[in-house]
C-alpha atoms as a PDB file:
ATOM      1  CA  UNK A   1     -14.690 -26.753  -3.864  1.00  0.00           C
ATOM      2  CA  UNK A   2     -13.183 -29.870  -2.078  1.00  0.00           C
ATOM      3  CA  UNK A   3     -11.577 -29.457   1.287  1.00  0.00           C
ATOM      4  CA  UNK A   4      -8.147 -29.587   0.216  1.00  0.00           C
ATOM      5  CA  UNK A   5      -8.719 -26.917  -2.133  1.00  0.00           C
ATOM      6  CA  UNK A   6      -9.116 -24.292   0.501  1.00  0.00           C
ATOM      7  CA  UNK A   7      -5.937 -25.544   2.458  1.00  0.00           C
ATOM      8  CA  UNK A   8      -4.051 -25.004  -0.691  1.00  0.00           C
ATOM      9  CA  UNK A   9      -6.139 -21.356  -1.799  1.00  0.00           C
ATOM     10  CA  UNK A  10      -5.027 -20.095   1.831  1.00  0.00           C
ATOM     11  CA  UNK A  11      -1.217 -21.187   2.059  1.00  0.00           C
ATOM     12  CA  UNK A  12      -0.382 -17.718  -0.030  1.00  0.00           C
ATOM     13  CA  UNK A  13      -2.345 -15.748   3.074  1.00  0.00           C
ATOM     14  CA  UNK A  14       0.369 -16.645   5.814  1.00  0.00           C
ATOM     15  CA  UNK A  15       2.245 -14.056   7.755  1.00  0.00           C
ATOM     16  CA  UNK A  16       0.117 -11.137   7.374  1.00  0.00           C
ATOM     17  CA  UNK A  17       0.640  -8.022   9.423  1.00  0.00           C
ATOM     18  CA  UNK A  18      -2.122  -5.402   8.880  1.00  0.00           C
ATOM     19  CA  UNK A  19      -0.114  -1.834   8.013  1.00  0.00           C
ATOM     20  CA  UNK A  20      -3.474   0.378   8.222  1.00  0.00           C
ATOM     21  CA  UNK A  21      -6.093   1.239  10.334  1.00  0.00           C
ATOM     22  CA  UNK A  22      -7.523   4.283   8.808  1.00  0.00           C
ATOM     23  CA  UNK A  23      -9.252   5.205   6.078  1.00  0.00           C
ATOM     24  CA  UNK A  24      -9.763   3.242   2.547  1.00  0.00           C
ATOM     25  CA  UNK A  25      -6.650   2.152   1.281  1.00  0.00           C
ATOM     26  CA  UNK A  26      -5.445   0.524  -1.902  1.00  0.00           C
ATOM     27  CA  UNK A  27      -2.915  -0.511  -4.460  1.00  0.00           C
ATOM     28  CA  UNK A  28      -0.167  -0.565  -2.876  1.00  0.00           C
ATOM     29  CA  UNK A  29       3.340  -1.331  -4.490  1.00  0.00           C
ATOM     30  CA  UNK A  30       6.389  -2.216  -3.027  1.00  0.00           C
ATOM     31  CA  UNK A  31       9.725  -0.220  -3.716  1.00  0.00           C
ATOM     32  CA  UNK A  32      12.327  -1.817  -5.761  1.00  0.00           C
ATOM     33  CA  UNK A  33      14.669  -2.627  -2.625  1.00  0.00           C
ATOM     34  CA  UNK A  34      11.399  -4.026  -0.591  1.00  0.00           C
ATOM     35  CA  UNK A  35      12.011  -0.848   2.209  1.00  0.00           C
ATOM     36  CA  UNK A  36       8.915   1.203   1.630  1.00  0.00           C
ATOM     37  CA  UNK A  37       5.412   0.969  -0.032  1.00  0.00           C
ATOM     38  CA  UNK A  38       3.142   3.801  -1.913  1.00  0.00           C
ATOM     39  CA  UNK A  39      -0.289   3.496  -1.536  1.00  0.00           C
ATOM     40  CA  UNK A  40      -3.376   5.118  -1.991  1.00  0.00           C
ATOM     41  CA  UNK A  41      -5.721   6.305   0.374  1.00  0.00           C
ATOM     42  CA  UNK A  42      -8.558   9.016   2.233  1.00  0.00           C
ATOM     43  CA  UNK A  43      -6.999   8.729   5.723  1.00  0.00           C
ATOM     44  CA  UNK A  44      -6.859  11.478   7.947  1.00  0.00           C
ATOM     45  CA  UNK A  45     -10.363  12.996   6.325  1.00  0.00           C
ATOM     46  CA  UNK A  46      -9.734  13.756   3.267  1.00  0.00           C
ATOM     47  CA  UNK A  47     -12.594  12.731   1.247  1.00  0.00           C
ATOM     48  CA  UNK A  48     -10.609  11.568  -1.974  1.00  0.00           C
ATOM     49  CA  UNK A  49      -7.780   9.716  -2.110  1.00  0.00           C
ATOM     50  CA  UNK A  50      -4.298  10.914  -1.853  1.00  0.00           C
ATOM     51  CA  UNK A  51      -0.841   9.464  -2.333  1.00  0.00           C
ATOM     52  CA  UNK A  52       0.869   8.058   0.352  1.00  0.00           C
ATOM     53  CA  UNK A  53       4.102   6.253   1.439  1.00  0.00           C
ATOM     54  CA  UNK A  54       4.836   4.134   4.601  1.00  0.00           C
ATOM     55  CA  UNK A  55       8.449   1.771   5.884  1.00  0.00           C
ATOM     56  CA  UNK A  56       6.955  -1.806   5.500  1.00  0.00           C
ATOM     57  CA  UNK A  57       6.356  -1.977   8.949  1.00  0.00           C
ATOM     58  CA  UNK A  58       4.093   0.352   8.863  1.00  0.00           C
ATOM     59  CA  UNK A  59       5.760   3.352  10.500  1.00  0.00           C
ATOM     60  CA  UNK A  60       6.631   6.555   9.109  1.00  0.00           C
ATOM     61  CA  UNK A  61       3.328   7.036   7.260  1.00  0.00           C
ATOM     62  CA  UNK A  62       3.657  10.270   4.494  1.00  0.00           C
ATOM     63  CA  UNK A  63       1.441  11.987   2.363  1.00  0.00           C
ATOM     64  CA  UNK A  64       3.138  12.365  -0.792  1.00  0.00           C
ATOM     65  CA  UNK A  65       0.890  14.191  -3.390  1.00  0.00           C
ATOM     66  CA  UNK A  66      -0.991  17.522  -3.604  1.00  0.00           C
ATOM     67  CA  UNK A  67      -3.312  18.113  -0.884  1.00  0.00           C
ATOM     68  CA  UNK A  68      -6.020  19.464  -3.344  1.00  0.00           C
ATOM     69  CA  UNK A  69      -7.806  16.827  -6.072  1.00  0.00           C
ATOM     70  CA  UNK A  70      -7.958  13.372  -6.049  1.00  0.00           C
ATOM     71  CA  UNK A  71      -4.677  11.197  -6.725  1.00  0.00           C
ATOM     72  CA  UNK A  72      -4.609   7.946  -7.944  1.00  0.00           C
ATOM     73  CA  UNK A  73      -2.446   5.097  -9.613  1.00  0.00           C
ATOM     74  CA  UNK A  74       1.296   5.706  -7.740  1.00  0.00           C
ATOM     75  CA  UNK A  75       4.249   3.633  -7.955  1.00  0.00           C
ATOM     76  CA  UNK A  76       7.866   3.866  -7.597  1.00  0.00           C
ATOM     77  CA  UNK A  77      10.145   5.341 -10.585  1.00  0.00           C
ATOM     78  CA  UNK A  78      12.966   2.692 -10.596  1.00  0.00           C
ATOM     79  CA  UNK A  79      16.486   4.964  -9.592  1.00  0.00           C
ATOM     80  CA  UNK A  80      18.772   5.474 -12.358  1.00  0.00           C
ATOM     81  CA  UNK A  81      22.362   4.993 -12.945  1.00  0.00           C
ATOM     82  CA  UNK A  82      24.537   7.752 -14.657  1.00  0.00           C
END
């Protein structure tokens, strides 16, 4: 790798605000109107993951799936018009 390379790799890693502390968390996807995200996750000691939703600041952190099983693979069902 040449040293310009890595300059240019970490211009896509600026302005990053770290959303969660707890647990293992993954996959995250952003709702269609960029407000909220649903991720998965064991937080709070659950020892498989769970479906969970959170404002994009991080706040208002919600478990959204069954509290028995594991739960996997979320995303956002896009709204629709009638």
């Amino acid at each position: 790798m040449k040293t310009g390379d890595a300059v240019s790799a970490d211009r896509h890693m600026k302005n990053i605000t770290q959303l969660t502390t707890d647990g293992d968390n993954g996959e995250a996807i952003l709702q269609l109107d960029s407000r909220k995200l649903i991720f998965q996750s064991n937080r709070e000691g659950y020892k498989c993951d769970k479906i969970w939703t959170m404002n994009i600041d991080g706040t208002e952190k919600k478990m959204v799936s069954p509290d028995h099983g594991a739960n996997t693979c979320s995303f956002f069902f896009p709204e629709i018009k009638k």
